[in-house]
PDB file of N, CA and C in Angstrom:
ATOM      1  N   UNK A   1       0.827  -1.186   0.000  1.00  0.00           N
ATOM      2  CA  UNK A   1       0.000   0.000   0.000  1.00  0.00           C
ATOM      3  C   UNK A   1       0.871   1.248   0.000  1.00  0.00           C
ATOM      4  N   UNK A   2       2.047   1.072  -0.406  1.00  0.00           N
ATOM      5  CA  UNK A   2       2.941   2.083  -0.483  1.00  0.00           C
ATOM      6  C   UNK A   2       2.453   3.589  -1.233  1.00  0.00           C
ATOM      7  N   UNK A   3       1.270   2.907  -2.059  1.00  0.00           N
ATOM      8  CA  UNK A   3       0.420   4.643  -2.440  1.00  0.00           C
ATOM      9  C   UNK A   3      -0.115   5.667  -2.281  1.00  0.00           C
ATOM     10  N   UNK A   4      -0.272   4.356  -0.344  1.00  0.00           N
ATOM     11  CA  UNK A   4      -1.028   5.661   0.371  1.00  0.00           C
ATOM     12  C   UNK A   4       0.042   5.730   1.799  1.00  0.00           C
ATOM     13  N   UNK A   5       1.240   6.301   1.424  1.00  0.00           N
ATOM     14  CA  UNK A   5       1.663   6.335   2.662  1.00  0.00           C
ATOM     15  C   UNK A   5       1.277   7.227   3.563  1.00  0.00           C
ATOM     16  N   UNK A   6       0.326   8.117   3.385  1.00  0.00           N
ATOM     17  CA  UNK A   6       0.027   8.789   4.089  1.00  0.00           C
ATOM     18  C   UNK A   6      -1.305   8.474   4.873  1.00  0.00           C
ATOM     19  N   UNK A   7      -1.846   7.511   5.056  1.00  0.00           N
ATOM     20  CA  UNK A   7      -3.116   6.658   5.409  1.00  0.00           C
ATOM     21  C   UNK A   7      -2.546   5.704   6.203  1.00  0.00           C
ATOM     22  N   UNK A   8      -3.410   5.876   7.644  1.00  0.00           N
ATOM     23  CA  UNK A   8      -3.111   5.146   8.708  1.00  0.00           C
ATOM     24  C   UNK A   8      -3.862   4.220   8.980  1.00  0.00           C
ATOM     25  N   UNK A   9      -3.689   3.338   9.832  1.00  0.00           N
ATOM     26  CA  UNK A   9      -4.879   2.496  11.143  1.00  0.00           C
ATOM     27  C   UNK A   9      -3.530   1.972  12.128  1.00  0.00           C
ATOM     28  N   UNK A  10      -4.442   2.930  13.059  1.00  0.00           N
ATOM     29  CA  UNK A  10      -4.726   2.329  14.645  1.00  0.00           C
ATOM     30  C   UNK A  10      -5.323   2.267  15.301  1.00  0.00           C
ATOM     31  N   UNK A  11      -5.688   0.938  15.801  1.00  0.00           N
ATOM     32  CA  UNK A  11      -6.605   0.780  16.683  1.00  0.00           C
ATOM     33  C   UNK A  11      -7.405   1.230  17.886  1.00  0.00           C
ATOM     34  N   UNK A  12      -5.826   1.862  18.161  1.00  0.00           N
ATOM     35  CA  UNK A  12      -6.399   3.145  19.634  1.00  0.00           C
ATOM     36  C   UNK A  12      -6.578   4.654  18.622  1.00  0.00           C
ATOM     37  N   UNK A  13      -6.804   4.874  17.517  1.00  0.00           N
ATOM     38  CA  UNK A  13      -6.607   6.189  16.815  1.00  0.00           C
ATOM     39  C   UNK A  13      -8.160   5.571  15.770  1.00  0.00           C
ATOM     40  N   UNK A  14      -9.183   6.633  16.622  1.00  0.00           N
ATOM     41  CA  UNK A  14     -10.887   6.665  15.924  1.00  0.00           C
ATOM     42  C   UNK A  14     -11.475   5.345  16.049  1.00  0.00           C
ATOM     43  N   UNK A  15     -10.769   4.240  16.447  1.00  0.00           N
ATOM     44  CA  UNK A  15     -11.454   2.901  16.347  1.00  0.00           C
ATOM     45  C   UNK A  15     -10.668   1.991  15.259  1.00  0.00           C
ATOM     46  N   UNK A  16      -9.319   2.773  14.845  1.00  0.00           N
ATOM     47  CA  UNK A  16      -8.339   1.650  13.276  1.00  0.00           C
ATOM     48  C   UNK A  16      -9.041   2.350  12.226  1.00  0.00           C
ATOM     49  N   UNK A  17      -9.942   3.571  12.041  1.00  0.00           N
ATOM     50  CA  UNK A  17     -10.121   3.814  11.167  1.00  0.00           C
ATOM     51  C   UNK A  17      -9.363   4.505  10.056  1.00  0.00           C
ATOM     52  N   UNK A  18      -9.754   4.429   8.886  1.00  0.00           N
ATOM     53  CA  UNK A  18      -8.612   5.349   8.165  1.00  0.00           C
ATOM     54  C   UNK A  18      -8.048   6.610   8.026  1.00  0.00           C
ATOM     55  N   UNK A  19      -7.070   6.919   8.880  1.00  0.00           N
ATOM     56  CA  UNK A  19      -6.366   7.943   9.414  1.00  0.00           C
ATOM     57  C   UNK A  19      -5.411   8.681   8.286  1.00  0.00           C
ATOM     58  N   UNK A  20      -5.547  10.040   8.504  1.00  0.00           N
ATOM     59  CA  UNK A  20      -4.068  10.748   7.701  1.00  0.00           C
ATOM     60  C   UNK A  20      -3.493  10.987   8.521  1.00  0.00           C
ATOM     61  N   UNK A  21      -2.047  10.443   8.229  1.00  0.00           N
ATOM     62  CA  UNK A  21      -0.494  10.596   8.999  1.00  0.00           C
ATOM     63  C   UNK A  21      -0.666  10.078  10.592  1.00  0.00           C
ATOM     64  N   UNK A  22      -2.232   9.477  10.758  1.00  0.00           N
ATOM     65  CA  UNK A  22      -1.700   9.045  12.374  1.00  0.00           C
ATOM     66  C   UNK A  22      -2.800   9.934  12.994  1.00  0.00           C
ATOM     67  N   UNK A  23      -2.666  11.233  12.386  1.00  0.00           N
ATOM     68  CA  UNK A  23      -3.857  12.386  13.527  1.00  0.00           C
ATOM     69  C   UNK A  23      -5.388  11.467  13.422  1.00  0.00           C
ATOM     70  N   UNK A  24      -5.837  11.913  14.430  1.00  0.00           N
ATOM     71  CA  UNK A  24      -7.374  12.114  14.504  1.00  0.00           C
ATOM     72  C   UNK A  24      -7.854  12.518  13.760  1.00  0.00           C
ATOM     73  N   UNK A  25      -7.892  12.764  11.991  1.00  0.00           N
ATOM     74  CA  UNK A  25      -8.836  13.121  11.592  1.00  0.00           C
ATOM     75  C   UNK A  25      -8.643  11.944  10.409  1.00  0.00           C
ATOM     76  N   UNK A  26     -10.036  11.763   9.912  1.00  0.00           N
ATOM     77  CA  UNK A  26     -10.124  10.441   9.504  1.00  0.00           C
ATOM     78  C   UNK A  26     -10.454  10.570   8.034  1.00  0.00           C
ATOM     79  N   UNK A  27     -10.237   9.733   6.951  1.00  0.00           N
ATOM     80  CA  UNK A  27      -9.945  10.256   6.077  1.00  0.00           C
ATOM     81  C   UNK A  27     -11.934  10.034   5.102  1.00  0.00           C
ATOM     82  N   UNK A  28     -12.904   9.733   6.187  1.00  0.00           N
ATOM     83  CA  UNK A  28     -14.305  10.113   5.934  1.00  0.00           C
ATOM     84  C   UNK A  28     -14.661  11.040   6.321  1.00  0.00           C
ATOM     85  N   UNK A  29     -14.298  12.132   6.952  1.00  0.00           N
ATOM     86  CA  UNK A  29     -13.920  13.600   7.385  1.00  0.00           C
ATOM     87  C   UNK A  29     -13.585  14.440   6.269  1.00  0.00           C
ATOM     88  N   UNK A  30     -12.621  14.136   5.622  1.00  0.00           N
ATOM     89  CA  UNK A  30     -11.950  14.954   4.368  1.00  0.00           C
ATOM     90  C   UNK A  30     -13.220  14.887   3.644  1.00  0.00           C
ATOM     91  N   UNK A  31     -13.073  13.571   2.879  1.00  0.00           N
ATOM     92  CA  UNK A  31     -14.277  13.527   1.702  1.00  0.00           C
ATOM     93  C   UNK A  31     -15.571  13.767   2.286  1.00  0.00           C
ATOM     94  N   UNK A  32     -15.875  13.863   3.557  1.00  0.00           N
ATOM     95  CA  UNK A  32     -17.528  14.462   3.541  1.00  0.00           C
ATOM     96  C   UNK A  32     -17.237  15.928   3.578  1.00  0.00           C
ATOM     97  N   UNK A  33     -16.182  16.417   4.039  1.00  0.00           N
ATOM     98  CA  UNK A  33     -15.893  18.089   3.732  1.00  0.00           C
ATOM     99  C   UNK A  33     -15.557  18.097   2.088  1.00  0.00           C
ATOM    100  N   UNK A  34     -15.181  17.679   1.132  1.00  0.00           N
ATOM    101  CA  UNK A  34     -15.344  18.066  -0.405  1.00  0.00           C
ATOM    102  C   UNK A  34     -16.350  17.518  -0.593  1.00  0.00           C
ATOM    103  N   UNK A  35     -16.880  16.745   0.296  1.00  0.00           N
ATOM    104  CA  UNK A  35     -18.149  16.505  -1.067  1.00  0.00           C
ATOM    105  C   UNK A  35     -19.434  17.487  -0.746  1.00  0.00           C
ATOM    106  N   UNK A  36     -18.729  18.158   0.493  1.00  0.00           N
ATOM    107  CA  UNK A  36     -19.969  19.497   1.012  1.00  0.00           C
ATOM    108  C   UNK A  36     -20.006  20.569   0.908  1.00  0.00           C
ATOM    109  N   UNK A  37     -18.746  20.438  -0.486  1.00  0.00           N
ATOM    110  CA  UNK A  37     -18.531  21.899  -0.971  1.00  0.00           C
ATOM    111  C   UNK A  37     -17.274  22.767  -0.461  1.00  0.00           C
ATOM    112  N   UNK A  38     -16.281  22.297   0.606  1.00  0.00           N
ATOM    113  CA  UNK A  38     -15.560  22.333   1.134  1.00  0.00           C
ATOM    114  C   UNK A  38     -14.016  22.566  -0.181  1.00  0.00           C
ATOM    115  N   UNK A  39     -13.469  24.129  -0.237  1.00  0.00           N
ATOM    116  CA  UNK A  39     -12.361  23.862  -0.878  1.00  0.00           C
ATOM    117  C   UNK A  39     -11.432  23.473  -0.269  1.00  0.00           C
ATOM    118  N   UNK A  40      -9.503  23.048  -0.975  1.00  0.00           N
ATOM    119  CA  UNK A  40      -8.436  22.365  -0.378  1.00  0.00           C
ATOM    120  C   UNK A  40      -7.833  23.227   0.660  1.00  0.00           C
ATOM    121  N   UNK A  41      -7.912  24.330  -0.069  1.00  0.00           N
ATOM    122  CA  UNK A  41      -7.571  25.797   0.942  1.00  0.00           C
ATOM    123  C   UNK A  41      -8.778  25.954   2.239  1.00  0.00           C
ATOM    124  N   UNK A  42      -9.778  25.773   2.246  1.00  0.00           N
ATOM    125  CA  UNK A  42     -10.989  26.226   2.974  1.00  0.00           C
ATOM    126  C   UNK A  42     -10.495  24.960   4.116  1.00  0.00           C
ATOM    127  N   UNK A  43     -10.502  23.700   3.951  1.00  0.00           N
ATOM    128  CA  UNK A  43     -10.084  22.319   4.894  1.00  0.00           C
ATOM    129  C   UNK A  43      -8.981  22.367   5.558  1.00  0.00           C
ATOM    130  N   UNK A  44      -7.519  23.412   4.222  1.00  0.00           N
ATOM    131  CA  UNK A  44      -6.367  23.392   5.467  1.00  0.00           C
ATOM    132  C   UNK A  44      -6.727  24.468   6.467  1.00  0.00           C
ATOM    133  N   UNK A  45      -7.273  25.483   6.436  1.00  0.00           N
ATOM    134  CA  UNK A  45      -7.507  26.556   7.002  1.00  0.00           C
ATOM    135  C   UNK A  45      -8.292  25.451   8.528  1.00  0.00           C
ATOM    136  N   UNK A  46      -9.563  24.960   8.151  1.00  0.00           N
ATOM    137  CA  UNK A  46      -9.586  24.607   9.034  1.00  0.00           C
ATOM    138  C   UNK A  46      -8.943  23.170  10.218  1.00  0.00           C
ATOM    139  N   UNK A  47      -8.250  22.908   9.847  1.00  0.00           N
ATOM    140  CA  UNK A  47      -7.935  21.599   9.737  1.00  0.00           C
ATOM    141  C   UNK A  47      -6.109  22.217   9.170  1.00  0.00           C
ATOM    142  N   UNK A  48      -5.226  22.880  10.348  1.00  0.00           N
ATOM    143  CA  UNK A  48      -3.931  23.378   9.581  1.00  0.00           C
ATOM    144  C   UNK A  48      -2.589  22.437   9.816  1.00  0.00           C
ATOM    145  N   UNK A  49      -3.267  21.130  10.182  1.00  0.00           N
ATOM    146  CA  UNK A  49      -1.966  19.901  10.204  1.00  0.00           C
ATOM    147  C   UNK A  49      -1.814  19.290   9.216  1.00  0.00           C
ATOM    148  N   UNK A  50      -3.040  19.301   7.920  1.00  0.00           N
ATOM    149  CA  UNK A  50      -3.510  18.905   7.055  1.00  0.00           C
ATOM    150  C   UNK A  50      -2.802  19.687   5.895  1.00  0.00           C
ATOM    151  N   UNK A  51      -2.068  19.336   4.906  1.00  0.00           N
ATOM    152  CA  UNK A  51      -1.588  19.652   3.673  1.00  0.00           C
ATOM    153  C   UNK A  51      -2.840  19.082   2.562  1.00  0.00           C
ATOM    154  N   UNK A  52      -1.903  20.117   1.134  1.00  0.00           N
ATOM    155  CA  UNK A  52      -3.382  19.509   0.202  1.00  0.00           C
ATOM    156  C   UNK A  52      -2.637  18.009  -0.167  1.00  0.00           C
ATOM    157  N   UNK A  53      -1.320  17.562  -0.180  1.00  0.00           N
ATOM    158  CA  UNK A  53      -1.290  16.397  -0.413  1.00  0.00           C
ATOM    159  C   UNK A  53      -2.281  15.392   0.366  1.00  0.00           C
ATOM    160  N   UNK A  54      -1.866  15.584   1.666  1.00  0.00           N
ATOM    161  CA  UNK A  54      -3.257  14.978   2.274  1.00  0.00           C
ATOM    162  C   UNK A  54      -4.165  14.825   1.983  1.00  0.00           C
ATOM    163  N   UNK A  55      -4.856  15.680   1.479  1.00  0.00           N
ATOM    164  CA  UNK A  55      -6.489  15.759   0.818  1.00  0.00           C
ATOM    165  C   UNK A  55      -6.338  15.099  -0.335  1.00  0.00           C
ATOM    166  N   UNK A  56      -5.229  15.562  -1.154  1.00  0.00           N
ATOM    167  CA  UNK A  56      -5.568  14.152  -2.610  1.00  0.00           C
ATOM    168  C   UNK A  56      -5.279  12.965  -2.121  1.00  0.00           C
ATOM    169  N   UNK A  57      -4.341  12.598  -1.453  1.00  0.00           N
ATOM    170  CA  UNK A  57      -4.312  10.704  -0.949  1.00  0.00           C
ATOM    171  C   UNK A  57      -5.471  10.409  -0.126  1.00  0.00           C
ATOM    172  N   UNK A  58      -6.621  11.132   0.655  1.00  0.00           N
ATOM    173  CA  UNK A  58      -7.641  10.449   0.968  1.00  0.00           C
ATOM    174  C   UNK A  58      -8.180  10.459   0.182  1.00  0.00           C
ATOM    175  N   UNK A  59      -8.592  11.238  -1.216  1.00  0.00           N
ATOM    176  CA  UNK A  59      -9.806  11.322  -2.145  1.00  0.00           C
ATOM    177  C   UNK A  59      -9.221  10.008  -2.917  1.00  0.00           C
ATOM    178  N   UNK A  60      -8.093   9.548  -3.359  1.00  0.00           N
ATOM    179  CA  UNK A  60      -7.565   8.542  -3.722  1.00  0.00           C
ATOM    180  C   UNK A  60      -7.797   7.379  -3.456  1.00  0.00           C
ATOM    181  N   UNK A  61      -7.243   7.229  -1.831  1.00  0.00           N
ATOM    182  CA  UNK A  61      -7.996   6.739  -1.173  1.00  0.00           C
ATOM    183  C   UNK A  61      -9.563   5.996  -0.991  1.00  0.00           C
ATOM    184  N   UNK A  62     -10.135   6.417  -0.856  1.00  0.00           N
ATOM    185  CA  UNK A  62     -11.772   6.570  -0.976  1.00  0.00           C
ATOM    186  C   UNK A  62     -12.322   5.864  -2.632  1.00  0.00           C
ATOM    187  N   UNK A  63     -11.407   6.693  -3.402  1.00  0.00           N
ATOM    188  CA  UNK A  63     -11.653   6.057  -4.474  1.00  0.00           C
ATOM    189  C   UNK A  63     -11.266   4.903  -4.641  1.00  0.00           C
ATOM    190  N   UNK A  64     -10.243   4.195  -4.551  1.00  0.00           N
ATOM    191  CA  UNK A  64      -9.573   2.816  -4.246  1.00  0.00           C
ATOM    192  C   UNK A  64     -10.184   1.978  -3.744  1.00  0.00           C
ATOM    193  N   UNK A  65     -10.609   2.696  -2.498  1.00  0.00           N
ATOM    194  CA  UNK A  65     -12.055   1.444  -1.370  1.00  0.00           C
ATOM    195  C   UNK A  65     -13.200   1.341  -2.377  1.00  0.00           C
ATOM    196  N   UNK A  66     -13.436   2.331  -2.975  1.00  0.00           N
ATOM    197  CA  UNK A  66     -15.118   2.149  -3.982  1.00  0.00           C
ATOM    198  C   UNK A  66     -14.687   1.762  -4.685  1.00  0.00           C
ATOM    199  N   UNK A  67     -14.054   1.024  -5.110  1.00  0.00           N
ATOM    200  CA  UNK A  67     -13.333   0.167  -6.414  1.00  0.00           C
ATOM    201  C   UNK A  67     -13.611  -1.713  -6.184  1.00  0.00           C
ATOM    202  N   UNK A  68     -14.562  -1.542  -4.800  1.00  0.00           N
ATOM    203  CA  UNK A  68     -14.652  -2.823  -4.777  1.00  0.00           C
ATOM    204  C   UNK A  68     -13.464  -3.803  -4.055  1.00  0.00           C
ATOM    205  N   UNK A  69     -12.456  -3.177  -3.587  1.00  0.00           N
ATOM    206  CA  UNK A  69     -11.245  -4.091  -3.007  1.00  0.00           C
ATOM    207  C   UNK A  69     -11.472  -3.148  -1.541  1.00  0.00           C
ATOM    208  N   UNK A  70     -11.339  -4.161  -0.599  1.00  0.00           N
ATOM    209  CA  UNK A  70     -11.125  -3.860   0.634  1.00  0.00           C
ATOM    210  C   UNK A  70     -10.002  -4.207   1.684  1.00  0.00           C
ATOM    211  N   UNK A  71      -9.080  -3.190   1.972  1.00  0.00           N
ATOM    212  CA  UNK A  71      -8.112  -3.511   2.822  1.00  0.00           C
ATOM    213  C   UNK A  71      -8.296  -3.563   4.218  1.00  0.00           C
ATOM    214  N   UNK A  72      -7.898  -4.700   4.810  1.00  0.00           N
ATOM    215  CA  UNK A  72      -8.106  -5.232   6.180  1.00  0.00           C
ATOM    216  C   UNK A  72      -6.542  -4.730   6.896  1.00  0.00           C
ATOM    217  N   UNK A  73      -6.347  -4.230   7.391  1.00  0.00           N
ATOM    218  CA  UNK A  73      -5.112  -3.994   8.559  1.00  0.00           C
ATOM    219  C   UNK A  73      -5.024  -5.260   9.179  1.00  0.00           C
ATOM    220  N   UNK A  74      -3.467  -6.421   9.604  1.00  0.00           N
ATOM    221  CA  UNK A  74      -3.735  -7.134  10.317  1.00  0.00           C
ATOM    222  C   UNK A  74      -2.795  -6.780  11.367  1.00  0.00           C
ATOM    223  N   UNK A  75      -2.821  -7.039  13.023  1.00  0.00           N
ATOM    224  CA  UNK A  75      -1.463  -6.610  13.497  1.00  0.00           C
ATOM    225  C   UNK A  75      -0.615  -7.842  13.376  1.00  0.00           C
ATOM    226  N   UNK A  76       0.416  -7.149  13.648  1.00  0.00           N
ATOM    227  CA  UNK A  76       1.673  -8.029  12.868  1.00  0.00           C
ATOM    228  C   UNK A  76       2.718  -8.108  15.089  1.00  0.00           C
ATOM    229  N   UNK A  77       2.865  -9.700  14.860  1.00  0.00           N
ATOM    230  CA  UNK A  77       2.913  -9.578  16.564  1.00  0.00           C
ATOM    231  C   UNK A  77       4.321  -9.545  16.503  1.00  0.00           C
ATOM    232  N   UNK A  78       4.996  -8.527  17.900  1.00  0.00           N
ATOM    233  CA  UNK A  78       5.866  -8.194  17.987  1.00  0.00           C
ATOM    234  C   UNK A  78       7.043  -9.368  18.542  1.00  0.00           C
TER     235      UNK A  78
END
């Protein structure tokens, strides 16, 4: 998944959901802010940990999952 290196899961971070860079904000956050009309500039403003690269690897993202393939995180034991 080296495409999305910027897409996380952890388990203690939202529930393992799909994370950018690790923060708390999840990358069904981004895309319900563009799809609500939300510009790249308007999201970093609010949201200023957030680069626009960020915002294209979740829309990427997102698109990838609606493509019918689903990635499972497994932990890997230490």
């Amino acid at each position: 998944m080296a495409q999305f290196d910027r897409i996380t899961f952890d388990p203690n971070i939202l529930g393992g959901q799909a994370c950018i860079r690790g923060m708390r904000i999840s990358v069904s956050l981004v895309v319900n802010l563009i799809a609500n009309g939300m510009s790249f500039a308007e999201i970093v403003a609010e949201y200023p940990d957030l680069t626009p690269d960020d915002i294209r690897q979740a829309l990427r993202y997102a698109a990838w999952t609606a493509g019918d393939v689903t990635f499972t995180p497994h932990q890997v034991a230490a």
